[in-house]
Protein backbone atom coordinates (compact mmCIF):
# COMPACT_ATOMS: atom_id res chain seq x y z
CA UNK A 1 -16.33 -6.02 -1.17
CA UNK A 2 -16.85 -5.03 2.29
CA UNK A 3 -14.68 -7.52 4.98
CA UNK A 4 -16.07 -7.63 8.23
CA UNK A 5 -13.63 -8.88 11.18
CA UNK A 6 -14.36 -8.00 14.81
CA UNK A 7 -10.90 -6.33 15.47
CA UNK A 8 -11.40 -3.76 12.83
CA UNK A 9 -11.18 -0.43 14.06
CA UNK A 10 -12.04 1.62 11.30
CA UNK A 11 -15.09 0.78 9.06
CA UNK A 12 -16.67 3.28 6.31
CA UNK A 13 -19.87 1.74 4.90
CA UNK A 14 -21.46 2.66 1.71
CA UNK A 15 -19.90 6.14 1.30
CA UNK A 16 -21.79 8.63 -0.97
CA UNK A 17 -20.28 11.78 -1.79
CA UNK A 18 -21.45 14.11 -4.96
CA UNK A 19 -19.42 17.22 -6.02
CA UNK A 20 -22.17 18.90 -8.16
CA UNK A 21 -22.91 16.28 -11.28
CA UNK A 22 -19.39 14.39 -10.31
CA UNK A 23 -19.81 11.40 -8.41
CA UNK A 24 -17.04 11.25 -6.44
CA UNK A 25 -17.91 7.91 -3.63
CA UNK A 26 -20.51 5.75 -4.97
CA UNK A 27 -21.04 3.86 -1.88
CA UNK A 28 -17.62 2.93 -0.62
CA UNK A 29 -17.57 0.25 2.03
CA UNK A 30 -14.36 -1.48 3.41
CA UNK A 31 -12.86 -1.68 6.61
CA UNK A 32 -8.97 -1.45 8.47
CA UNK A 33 -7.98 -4.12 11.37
CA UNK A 34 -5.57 -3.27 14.35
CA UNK A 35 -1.85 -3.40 12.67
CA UNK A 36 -2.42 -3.72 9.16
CA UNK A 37 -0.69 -1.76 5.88
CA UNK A 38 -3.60 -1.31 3.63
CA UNK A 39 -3.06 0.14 0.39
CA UNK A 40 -5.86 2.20 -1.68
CA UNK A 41 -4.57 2.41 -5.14
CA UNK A 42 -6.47 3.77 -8.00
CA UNK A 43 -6.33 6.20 -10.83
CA UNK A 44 -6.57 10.02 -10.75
CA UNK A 45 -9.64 10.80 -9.56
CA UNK A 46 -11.15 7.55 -8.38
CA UNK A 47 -12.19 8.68 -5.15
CA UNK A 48 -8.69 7.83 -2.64
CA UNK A 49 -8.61 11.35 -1.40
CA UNK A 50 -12.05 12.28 -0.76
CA UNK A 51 -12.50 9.02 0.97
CA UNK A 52 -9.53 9.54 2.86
CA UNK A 53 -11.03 13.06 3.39
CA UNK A 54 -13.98 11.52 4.43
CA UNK A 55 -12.70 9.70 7.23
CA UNK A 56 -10.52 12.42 8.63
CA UNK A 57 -13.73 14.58 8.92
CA UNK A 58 -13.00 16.84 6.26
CA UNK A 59 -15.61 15.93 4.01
CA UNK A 60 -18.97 15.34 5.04
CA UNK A 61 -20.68 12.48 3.31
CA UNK A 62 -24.01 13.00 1.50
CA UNK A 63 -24.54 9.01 2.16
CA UNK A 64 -22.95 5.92 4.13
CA UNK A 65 -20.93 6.07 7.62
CA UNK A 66 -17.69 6.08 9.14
CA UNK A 67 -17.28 4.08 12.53
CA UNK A 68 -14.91 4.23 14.26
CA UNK A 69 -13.73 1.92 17.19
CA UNK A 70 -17.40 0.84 17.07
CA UNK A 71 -19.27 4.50 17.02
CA UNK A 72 -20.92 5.46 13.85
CA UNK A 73 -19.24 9.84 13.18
CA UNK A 74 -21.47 12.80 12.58
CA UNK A 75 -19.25 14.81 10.08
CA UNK A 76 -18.12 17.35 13.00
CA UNK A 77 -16.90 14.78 15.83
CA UNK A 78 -13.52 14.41 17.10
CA UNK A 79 -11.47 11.81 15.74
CA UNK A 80 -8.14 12.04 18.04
CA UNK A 81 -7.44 8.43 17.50
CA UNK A 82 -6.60 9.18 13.78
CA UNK A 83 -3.54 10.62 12.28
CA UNK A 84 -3.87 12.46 8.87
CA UNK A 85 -0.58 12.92 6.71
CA UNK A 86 -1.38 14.93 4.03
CA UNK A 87 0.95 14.57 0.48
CA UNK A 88 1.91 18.05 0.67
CA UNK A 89 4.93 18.53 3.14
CA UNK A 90 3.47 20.74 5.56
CA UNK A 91 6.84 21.81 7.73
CA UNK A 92 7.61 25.34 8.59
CA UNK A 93 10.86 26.06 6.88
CA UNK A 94 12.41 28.17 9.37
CA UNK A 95 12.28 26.17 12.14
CA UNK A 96 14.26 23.16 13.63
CA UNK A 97 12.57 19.72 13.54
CA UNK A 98 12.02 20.10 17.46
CA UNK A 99 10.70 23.47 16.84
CA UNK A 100 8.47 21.92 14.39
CA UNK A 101 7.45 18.98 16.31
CA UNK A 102 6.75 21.05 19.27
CA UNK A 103 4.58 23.20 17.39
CA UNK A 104 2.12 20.15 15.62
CA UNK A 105 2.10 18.57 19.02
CA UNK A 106 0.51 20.98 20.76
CA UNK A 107 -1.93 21.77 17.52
CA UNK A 108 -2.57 17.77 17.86
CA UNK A 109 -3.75 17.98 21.78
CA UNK A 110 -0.70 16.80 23.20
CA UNK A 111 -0.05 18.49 27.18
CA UNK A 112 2.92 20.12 28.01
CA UNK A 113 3.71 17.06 30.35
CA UNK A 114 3.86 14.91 27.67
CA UNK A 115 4.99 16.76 24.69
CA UNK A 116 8.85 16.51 25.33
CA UNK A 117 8.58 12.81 25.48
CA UNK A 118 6.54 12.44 22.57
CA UNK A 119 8.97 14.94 20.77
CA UNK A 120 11.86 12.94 21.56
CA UNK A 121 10.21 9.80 20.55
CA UNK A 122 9.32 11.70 17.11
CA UNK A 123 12.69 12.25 16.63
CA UNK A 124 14.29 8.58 17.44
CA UNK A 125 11.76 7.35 15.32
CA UNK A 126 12.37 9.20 12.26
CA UNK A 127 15.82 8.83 12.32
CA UNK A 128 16.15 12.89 12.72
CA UNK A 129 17.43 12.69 16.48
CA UNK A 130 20.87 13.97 15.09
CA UNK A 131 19.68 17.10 12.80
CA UNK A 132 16.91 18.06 15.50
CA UNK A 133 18.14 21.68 16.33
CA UNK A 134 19.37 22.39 11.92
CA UNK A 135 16.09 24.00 10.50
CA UNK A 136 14.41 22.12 8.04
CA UNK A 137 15.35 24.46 5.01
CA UNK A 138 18.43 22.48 5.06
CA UNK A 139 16.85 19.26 5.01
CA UNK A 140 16.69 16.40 1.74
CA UNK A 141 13.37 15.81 0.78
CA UNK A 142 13.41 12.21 2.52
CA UNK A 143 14.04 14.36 5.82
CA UNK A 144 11.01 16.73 5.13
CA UNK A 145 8.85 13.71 4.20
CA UNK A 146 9.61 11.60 7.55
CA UNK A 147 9.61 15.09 9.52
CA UNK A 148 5.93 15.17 7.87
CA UNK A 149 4.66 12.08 9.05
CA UNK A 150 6.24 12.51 12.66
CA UNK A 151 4.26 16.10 12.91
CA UNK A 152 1.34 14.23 12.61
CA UNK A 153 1.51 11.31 15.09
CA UNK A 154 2.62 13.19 18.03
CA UNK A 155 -1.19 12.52 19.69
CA UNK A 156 -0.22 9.19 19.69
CA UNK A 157 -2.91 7.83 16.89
CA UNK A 158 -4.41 4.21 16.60
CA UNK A 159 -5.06 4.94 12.77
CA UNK A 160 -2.67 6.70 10.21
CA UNK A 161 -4.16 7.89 7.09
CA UNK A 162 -1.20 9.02 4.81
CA UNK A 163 -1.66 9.91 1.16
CA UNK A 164 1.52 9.49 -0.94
CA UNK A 165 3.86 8.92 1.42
CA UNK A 166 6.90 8.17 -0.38
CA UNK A 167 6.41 10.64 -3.38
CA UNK A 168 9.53 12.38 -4.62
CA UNK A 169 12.22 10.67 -2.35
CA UNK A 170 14.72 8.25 -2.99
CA UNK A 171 15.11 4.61 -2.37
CA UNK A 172 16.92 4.75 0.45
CA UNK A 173 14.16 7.40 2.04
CA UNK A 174 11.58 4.93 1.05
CA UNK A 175 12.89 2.07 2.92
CA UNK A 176 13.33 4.21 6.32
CA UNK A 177 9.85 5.26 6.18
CA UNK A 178 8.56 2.10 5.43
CA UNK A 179 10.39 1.05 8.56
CA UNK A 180 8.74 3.92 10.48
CA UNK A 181 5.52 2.41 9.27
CA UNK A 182 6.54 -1.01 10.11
CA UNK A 183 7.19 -0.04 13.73
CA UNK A 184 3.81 1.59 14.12
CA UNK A 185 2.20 -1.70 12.69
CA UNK A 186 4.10 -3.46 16.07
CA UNK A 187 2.54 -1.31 18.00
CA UNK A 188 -0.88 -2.49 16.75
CA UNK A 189 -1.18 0.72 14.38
CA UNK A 190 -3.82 0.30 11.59
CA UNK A 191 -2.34 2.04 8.07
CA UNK A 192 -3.88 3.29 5.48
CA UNK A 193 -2.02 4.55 2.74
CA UNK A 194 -2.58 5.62 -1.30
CA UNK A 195 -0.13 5.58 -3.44
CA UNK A 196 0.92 5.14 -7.39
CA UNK A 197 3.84 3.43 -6.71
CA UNK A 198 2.43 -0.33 -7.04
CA UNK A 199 5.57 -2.15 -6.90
CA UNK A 200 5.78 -0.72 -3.46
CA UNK A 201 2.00 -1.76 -2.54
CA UNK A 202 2.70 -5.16 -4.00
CA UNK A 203 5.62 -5.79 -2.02
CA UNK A 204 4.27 -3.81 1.11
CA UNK A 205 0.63 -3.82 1.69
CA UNK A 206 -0.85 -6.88 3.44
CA UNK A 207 -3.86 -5.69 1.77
CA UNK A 208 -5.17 -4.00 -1.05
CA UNK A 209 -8.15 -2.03 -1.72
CA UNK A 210 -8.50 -0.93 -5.59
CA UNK A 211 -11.27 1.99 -6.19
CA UNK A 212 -11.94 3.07 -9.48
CA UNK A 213 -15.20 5.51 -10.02
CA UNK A 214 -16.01 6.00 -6.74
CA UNK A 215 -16.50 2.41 -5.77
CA UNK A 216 -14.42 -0.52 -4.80
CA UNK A 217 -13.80 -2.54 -7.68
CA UNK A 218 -11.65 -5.28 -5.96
CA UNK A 219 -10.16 -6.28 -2.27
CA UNK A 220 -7.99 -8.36 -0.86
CA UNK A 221 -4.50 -9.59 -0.35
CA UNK A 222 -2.32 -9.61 -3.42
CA UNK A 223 -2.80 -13.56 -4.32
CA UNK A 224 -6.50 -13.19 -3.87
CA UNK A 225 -6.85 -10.19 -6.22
CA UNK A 226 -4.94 -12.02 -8.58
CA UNK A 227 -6.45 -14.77 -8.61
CA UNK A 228 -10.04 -13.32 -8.91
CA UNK A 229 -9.35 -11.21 -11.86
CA UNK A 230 -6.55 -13.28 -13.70
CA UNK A 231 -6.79 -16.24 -12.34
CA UNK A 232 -3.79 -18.54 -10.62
CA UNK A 233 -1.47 -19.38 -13.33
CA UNK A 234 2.47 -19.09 -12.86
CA UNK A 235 4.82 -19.22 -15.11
CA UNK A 236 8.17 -21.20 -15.18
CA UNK A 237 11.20 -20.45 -16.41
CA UNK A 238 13.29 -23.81 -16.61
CA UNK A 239 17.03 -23.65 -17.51
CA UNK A 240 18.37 -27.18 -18.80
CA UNK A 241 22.29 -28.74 -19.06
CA UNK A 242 22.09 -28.68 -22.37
CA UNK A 243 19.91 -27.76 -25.58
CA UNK A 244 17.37 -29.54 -26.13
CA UNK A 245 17.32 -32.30 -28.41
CA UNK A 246 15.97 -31.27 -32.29
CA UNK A 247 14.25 -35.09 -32.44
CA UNK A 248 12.78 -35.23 -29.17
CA UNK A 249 8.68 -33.36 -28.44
CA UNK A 250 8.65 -30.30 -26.32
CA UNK A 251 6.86 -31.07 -23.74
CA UNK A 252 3.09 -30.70 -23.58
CA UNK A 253 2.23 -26.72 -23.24
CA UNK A 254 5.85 -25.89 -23.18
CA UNK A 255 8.30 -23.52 -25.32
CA UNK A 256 12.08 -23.52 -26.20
CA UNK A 257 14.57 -20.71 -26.30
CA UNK A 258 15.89 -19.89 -29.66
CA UNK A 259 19.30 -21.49 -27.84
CA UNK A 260 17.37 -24.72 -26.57
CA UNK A 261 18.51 -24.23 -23.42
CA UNK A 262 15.53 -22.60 -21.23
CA UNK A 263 12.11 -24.27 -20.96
CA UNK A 264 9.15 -22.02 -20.31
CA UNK A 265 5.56 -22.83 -19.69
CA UNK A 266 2.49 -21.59 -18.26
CA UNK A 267 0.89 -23.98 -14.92
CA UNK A 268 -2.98 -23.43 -14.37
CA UNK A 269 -2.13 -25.52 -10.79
CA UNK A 270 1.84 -25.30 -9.76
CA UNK A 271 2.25 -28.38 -7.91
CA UNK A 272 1.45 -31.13 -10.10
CA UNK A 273 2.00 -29.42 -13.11
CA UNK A 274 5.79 -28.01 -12.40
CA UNK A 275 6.32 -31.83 -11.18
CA UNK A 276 5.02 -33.07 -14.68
CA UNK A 277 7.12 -30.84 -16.65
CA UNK A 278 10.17 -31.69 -14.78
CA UNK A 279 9.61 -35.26 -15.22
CA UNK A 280 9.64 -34.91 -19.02
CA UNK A 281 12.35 -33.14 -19.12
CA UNK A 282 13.75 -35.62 -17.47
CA UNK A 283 12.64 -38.52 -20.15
CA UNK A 284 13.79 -35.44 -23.07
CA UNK A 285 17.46 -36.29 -21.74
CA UNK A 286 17.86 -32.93 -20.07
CA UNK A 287 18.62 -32.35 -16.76
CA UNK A 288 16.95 -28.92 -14.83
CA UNK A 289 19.67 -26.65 -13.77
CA UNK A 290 17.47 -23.90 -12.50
CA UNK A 291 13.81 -23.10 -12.20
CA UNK A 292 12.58 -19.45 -11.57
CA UNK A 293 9.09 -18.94 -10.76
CA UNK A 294 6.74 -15.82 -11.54
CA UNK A 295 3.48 -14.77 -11.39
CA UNK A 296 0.86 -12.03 -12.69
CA UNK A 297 1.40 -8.56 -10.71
CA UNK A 298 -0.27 -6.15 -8.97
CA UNK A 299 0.29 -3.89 -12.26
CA UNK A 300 -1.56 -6.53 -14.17
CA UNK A 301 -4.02 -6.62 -11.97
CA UNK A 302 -4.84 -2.97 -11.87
CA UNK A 303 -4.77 -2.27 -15.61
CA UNK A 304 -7.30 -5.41 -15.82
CA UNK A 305 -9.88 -3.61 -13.48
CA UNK A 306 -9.10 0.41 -14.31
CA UNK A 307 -7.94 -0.22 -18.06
CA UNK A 308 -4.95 1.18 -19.88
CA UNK A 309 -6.03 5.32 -20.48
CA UNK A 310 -4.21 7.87 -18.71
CA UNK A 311 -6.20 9.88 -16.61
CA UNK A 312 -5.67 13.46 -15.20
């Protein structure tokens, strides 16, 4: 499961971590390239937190490594060129995002020379540049959560670890942070991010890193972990001019709509078989008036490899 690529800045091989007779990383390997979104999904207590834990330096393996930018960590080095934003919001109430800002930037390292510059990038960033001076007690929760990240990116990181970004904010709040992230990824930015929202991984993540009991159970973009646990099949969903005619086959592999107007079949391989099926539709008599397309999801996929129990 590991995939090696020489512009990877961040590589953890065969993490081991043991809380007592809970295995919590069973030898964890995988790795993050220079602007990537990678998503590490999996269900409660998997392992996402302790190895993001791990690679912050806040857990201290028991087994494995963490390199980064090519130098294998002892669990008490420095690791300024990552960016840790934890779930909880971590803001101080009473004071104004600058205030705020101001105060994680100079926790983070950041000079006095620099820190108004990075401050005021902060706040153009996250879309806050016109609340900076209201305290954050008056802020929506989409305002804390983007306030959040920005606290912890004012060192100017090459890696951002952030665990449930987008938990307990709206749409819209979503989309703007995903545009934060987005902007980072420009900038060459590696990602990491876990989350339980897999629509959002699906349609965000250009990979996707599934751990389930401590181990990596599956990798890859979303096509490729599709097709290596369900295989490539797509569906189609034809729409015809007219019902189709009662003395006249279906054809081959193919179903009718009670009203005999949609088509719908599954294609093993969508090129020649979506051209066969239209082609005898075409000898049923029936013109196609519409064809929609879909495919297994990442939902699919995960049930598949972590099954169907709830967890807690």
């Amino acid at each position: 499961m590991v995939t090696t690529a020489v512009d990877a800045l961040l590589r953890v091989d065969d993490a081991q971590k043991r809380y007592g007779k809970v295995t919590a990383l069973a030898g964890v390997s995988f790795d993050v390239r220079a602007g990537e979104l990678v998503g590490l999904l999996g269900p409660n207590g998997a392992g996402k937190t302790t190895a993001i834990r791990a690679i912050a330096g806040r857990v201290a393996l028991d087994g494995g490594k963490v390199i980064l930018f090519g130098r294998a960590l002892a669990p008490r080095d420095s690791r300024p060129e990552i960016g840790v934003v934890p779930q909880e919001l971590a803001v101080y109430p009473k004071l104004t995002a600058r205030e705020n800002l101001e105060v994680f930037g100079a926790l983070n390292g950041v000079n006095a020379a620099t820190l108004k510059t990075r401050v005021d990038w902060a706040l153009e960033w996250s879309d806050l540049k016109d609340r900076a001076n209201e305290i954050t007690l008056k802020y929506s929760g989409g305002m804390k959560r983007r306030l959040n990240i920005a606290c912890s990116l004012l060192h100017d990181p090459k890696i951002v670890l952030l665990d449930e970004p987008t938990v307990g904010v709206d749409p819209q709040s979503r989309e703007r942070i995903y545009e934060m992230l987005a902007v980072l990824q420009q900038r060459g930015v590696a990602v990491v991010l876990t989350t339980h929202h897999l629509e959002e991984a699906e349609q965000r993540c250009e990979r996707i890193l599934i751990i389930d009991h401590g181990k990596i159970v599956a990798a890859g973009t979303l096509d490729e972990l599709v097709r290596s646990t369900l295989g490539g099949t797509r569906t189609a969903h034809i729409r015809i001019d007219a019902p189709w005619p009662s003395g006249v086959a279906v054809p081959a592999g193919a179903r009718v709509n009670d009203d005999g107007r949609a088509i719908h079949a599954e294609l093993p391989d969508l090129g020649a078989s979506l051209a066969r099926l239209i082609d005898a539709i075409g000898r049923g008599g029936r013109n196609v008036t519409d064809v929609k397309l879909t495919g297994s999801t990442l939902h699919e996929v995960f049930i598949a490899l972590t099954g169907r129990e709830l967890r807690e």
